[in-house]
N, C-alpha and C. Protein backbone atom coordinates (compact mmCIF):
# COMPACT_ATOMS: atom_id res chain seq x y z
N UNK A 1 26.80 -61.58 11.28
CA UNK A 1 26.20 -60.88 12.38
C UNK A 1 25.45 -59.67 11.83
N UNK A 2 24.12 -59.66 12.28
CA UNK A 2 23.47 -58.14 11.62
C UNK A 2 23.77 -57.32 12.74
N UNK A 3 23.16 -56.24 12.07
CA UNK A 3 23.03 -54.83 13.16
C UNK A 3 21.73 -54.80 13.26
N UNK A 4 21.59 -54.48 14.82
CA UNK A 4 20.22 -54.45 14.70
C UNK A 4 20.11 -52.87 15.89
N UNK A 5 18.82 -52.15 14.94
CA UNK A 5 18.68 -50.66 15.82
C UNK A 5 17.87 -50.64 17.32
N UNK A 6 18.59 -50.35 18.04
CA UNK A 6 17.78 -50.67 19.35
C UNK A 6 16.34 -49.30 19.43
N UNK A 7 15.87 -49.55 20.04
CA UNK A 7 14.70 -48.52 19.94
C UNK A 7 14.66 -47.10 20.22
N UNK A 8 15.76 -47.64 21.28
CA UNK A 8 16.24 -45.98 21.91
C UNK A 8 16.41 -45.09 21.17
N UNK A 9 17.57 -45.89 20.38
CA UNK A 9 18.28 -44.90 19.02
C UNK A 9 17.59 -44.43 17.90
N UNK A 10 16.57 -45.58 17.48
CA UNK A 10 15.36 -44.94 16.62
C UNK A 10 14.62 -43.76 17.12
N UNK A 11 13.95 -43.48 18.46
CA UNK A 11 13.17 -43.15 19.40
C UNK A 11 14.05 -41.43 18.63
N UNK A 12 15.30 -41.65 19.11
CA UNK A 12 15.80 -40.17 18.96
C UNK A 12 16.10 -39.79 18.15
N UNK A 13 16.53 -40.82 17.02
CA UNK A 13 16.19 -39.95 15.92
C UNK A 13 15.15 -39.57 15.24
N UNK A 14 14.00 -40.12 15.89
CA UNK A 14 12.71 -39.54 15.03
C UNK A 14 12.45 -38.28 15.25
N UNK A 15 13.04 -37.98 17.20
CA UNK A 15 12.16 -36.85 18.01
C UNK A 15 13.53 -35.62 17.59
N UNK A 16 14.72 -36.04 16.63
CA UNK A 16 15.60 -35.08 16.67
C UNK A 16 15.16 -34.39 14.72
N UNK A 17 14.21 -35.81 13.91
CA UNK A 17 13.79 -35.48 12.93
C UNK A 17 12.76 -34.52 12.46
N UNK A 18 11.70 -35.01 13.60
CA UNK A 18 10.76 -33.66 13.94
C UNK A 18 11.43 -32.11 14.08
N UNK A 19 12.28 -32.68 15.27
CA UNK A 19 12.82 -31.17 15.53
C UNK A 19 13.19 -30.34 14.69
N UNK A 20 14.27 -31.12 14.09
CA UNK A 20 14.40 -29.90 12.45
C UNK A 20 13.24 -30.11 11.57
N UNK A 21 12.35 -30.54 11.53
CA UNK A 21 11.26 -30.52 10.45
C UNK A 21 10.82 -29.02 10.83
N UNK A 22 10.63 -28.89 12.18
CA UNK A 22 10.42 -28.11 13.15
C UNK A 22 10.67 -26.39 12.77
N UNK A 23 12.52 -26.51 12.93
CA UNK A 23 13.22 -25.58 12.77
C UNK A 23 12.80 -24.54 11.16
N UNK A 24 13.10 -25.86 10.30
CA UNK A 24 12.38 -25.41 8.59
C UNK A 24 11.69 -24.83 8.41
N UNK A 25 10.56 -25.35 9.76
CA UNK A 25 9.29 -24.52 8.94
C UNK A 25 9.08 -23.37 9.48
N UNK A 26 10.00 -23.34 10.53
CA UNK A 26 9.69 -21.76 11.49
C UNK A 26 10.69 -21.06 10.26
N UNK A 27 11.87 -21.50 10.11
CA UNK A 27 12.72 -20.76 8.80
C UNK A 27 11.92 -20.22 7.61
N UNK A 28 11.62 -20.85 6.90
CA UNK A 28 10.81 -21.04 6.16
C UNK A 28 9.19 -20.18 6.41
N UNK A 29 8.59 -19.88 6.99
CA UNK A 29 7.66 -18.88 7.43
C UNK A 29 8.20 -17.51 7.80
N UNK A 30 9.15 -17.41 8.59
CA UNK A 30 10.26 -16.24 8.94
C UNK A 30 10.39 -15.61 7.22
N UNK A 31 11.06 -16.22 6.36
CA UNK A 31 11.28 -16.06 5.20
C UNK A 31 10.12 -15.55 4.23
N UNK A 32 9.42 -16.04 4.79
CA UNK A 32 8.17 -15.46 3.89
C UNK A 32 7.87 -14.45 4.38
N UNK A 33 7.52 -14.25 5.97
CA UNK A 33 7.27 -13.42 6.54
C UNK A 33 8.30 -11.95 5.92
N UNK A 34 9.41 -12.19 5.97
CA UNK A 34 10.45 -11.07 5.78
C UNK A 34 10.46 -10.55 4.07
N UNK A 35 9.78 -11.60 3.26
CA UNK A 35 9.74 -11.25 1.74
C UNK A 35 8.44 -10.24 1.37
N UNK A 36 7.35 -10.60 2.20
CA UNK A 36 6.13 -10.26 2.14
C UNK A 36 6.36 -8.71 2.92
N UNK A 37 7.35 -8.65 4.15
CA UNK A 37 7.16 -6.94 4.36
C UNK A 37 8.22 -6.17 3.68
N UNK A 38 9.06 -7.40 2.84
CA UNK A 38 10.04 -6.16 2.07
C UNK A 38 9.31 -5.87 0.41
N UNK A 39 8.32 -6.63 0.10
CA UNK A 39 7.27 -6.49 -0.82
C UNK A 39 6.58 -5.25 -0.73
N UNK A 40 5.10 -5.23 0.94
CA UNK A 40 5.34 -4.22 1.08
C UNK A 40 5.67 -2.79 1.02
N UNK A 41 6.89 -2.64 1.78
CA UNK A 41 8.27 -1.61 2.03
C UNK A 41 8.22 -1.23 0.45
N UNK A 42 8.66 -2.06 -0.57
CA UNK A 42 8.73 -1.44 -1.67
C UNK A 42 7.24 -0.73 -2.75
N UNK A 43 6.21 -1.69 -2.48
CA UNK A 43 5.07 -1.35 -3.01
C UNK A 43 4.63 0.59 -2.50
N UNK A 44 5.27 0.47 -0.79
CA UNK A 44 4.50 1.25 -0.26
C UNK A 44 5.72 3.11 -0.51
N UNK A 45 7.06 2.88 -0.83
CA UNK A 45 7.54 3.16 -1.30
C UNK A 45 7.56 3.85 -2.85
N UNK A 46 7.11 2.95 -3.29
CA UNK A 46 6.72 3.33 -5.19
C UNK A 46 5.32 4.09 -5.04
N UNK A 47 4.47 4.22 -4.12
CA UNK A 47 3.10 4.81 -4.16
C UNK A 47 4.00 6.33 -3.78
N UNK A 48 4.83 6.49 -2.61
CA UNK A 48 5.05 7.30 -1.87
C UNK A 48 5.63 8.30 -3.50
N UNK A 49 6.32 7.54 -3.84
CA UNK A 49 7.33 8.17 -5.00
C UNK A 49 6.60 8.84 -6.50
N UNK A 50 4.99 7.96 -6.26
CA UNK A 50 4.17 8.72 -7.55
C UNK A 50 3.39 9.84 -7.09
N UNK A 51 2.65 9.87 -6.06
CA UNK A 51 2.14 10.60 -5.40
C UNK A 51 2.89 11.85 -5.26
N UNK A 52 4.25 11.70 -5.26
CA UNK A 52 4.94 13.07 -5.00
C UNK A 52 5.52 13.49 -6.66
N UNK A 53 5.23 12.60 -7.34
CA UNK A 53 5.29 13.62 -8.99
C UNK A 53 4.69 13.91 -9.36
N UNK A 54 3.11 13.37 -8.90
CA UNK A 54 1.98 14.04 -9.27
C UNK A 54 1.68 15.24 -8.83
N UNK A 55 2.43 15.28 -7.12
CA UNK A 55 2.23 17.00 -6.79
C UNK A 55 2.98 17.66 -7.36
N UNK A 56 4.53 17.67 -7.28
CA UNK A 56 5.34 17.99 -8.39
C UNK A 56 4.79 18.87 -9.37
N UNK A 57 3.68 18.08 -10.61
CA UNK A 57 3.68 18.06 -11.92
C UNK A 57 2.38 19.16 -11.41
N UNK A 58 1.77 18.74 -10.24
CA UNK A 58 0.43 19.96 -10.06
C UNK A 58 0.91 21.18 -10.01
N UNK A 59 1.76 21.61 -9.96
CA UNK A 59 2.56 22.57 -9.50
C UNK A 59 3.21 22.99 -10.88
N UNK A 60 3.08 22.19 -11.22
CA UNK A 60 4.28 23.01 -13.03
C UNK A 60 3.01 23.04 -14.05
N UNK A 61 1.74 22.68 -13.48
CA UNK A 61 0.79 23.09 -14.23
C UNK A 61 0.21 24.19 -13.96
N UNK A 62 0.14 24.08 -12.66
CA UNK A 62 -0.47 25.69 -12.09
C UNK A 62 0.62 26.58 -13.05
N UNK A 63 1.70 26.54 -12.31
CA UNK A 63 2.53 27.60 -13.06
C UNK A 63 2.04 28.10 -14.07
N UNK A 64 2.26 27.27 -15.01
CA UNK A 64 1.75 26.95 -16.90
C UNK A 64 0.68 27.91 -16.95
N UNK A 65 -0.61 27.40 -15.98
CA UNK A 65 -1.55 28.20 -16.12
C UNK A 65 -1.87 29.87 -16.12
N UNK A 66 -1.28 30.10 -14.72
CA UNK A 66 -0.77 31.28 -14.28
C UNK A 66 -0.04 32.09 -15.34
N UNK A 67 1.00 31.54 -16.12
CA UNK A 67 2.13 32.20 -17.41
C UNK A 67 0.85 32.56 -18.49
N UNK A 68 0.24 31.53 -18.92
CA UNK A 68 -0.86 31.69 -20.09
C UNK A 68 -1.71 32.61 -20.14
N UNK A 69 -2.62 32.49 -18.34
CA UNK A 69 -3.20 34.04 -18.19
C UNK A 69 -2.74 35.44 -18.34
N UNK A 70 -1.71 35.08 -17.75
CA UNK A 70 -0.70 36.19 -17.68
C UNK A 70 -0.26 36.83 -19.17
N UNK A 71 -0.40 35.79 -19.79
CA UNK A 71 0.49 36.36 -21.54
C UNK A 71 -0.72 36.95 -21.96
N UNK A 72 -2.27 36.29 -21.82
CA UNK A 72 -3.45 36.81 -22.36
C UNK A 72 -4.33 37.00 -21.72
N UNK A 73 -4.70 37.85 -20.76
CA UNK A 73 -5.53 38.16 -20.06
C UNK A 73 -7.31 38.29 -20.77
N UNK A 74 -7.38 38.34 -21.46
CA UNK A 74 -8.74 38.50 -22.35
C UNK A 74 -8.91 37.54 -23.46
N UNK A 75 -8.21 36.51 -23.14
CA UNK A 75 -8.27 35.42 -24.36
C UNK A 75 -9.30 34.57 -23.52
N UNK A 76 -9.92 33.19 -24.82
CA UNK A 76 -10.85 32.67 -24.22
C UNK A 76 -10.43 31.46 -23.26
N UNK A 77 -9.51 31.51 -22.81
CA UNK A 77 -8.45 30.62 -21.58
C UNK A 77 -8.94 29.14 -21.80
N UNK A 78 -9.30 28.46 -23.10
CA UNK A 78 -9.64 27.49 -23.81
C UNK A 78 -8.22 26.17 -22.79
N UNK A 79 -7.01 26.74 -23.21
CA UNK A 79 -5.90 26.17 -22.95
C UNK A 79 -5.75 25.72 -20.97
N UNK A 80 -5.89 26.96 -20.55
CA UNK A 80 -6.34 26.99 -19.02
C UNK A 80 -7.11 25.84 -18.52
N UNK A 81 -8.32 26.12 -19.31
CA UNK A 81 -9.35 25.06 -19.17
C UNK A 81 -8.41 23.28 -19.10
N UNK A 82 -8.02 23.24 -20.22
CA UNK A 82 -7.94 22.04 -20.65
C UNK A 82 -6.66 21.34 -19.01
N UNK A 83 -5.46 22.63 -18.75
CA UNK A 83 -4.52 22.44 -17.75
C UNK A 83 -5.55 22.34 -16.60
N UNK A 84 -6.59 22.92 -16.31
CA UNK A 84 -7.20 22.44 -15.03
C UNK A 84 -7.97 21.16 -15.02
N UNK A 85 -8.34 20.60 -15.84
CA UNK A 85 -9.14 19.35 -15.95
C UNK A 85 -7.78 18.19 -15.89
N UNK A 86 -6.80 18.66 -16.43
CA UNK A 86 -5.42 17.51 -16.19
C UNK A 86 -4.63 17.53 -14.54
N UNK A 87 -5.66 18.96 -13.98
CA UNK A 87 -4.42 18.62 -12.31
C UNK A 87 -5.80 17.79 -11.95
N UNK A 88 -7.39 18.24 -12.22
CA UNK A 88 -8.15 17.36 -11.52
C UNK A 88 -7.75 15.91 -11.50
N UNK A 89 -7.37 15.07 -12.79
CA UNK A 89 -6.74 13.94 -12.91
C UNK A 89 -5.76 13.27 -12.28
N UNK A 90 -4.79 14.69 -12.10
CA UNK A 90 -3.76 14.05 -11.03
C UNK A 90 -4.28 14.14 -9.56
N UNK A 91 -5.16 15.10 -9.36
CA UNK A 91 -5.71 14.84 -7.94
C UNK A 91 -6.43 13.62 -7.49
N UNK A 92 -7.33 13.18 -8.40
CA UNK A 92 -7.96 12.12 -8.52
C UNK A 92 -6.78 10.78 -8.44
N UNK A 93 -5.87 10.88 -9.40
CA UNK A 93 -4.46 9.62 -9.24
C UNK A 93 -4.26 9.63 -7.86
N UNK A 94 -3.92 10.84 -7.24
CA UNK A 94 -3.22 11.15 -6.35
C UNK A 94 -3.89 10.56 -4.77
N UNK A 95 -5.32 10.87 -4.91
CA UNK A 95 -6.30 10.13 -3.85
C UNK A 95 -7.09 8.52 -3.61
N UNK A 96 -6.60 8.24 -5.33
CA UNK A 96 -6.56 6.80 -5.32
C UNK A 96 -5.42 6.42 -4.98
N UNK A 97 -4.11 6.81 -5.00
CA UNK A 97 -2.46 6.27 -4.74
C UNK A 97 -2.59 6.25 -3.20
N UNK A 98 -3.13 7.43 -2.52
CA UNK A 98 -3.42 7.54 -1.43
C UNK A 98 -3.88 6.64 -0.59
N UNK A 99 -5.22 6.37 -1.05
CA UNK A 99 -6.23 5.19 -0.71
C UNK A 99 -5.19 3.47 -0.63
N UNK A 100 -4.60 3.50 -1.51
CA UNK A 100 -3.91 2.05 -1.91
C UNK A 100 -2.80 2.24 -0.57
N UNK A 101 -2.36 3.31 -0.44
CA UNK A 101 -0.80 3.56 0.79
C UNK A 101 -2.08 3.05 1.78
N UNK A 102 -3.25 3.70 2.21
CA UNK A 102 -3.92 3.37 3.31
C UNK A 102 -4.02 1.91 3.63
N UNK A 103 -4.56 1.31 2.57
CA UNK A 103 -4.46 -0.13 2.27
C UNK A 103 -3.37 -0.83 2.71
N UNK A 104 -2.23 -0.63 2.29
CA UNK A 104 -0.78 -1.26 2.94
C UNK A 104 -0.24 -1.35 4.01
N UNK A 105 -1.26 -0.26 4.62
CA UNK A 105 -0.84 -0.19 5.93
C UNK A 105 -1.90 -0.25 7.29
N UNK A 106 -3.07 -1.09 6.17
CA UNK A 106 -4.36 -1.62 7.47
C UNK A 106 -4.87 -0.38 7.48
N UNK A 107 -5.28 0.61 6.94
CA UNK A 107 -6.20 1.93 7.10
C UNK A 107 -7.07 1.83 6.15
N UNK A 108 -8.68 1.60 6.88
CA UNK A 108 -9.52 2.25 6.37
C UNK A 108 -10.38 3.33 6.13
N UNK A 109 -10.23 4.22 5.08
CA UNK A 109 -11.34 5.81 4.63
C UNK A 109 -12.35 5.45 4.50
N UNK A 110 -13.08 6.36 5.20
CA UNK A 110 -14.40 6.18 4.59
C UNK A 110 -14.81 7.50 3.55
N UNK A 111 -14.99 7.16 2.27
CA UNK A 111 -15.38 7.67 1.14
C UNK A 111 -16.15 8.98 1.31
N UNK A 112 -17.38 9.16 2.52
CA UNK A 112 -17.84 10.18 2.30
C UNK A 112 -17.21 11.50 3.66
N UNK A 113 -17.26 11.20 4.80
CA UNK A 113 -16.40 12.14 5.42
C UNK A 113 -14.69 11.91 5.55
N UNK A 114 -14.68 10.58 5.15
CA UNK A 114 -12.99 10.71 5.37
C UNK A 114 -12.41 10.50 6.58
N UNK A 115 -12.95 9.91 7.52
CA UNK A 115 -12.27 9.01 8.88
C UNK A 115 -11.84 7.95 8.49
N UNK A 116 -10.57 8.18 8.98
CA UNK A 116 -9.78 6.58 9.24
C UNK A 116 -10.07 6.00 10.12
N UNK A 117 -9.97 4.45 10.08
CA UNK A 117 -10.07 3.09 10.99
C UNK A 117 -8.70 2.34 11.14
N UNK A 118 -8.24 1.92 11.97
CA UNK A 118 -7.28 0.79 11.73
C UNK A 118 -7.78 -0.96 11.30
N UNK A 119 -7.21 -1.84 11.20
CA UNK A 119 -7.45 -3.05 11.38
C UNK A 119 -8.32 -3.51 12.49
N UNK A 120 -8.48 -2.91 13.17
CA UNK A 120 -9.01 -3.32 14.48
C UNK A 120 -10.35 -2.80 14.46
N UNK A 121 -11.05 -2.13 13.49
CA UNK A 121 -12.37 -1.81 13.45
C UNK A 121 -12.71 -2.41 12.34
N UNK A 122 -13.38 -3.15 13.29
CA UNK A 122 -14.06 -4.34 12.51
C UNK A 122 -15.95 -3.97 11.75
N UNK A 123 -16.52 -2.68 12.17
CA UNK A 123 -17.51 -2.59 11.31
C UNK A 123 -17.58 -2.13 9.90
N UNK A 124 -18.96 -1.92 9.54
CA UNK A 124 -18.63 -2.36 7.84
C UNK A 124 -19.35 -0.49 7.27
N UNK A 125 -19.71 -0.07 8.36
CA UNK A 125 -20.00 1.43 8.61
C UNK A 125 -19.37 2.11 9.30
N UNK A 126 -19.04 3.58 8.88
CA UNK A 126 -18.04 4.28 9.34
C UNK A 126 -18.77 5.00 10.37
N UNK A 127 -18.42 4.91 12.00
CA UNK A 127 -18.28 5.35 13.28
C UNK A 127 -18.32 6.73 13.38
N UNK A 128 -18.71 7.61 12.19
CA UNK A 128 -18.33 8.79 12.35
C UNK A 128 -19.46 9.41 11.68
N UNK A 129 -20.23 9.38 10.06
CA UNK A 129 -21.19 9.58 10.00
C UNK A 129 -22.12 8.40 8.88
N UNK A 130 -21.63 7.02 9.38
CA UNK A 130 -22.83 5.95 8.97
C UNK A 130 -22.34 5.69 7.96
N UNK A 131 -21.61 5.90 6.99
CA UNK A 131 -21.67 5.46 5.26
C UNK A 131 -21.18 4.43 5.59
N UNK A 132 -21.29 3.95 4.22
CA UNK A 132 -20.76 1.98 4.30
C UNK A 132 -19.39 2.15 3.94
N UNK A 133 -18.55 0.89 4.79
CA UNK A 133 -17.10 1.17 3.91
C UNK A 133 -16.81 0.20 3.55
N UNK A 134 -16.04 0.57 2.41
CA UNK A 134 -15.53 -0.45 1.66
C UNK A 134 -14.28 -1.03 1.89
């Protein structure tokens, strides 16, 4: 005697096979979804964390500077020089680190006055005084 599958029973297990095919892939997207904002969370985190040693370090240079003048007031502040061209650097780090946090979080600058956009402004010129954005 065979077995034989009546249709019904096929019928439901196909529509119960889908279903979890179903379930997986909503799992499975959820999962990505949740890896991609704890990616993110940490990217946007590690910017937060350089950005603030760079001010930090602006600050123990000023100092520096300030002590040097201070020791030689009539010297040719050669050394001065060189400590102010290294905070410009970190200012410069500091407004690109900036720019990248904006990035992570759907904000666009515009380069020459400096208005933000969200995601939702969709032109390719800044609303405020015309420059192109990037």
């Amino acid at each position: 005697m065979k077995f034989q599958k009546s249709g019904m029973f096929s019928g439901r297990f196909r529509r119960l096979e889908l279903l979890n095919m179903g379930i997986f892939d909503k799992m499975n997207q959820v999962s990505r979804n949740v890896a991609e904002s704890s990616k993110s969370a940490a990217e946007t985190s590690n910017l937060k964390k350089k950005i603030a040693y760079e001010k930090e370090r602006i600050q123990e240079v000023m100092t520096e500077i300030g002590r040097l003048f201070y020791e030689n007031p009539n010297g040719d502040h050669q050394e001065e020089l060189k400590l102010c061209a290294d905070i410009d650097d970190r200012k410069r780090r500091i407004a690109s680190m900036q720019g990248d946090l904006s990035t992570l979080k759907g904000v666009r600058i515009c380069g020459k006055c400096g208005a933000r956009f969200d995601e939702k402004y969709t032109f390719d010129f800044c609303g405020k005084c015309g420059a192109k954005l990037s």
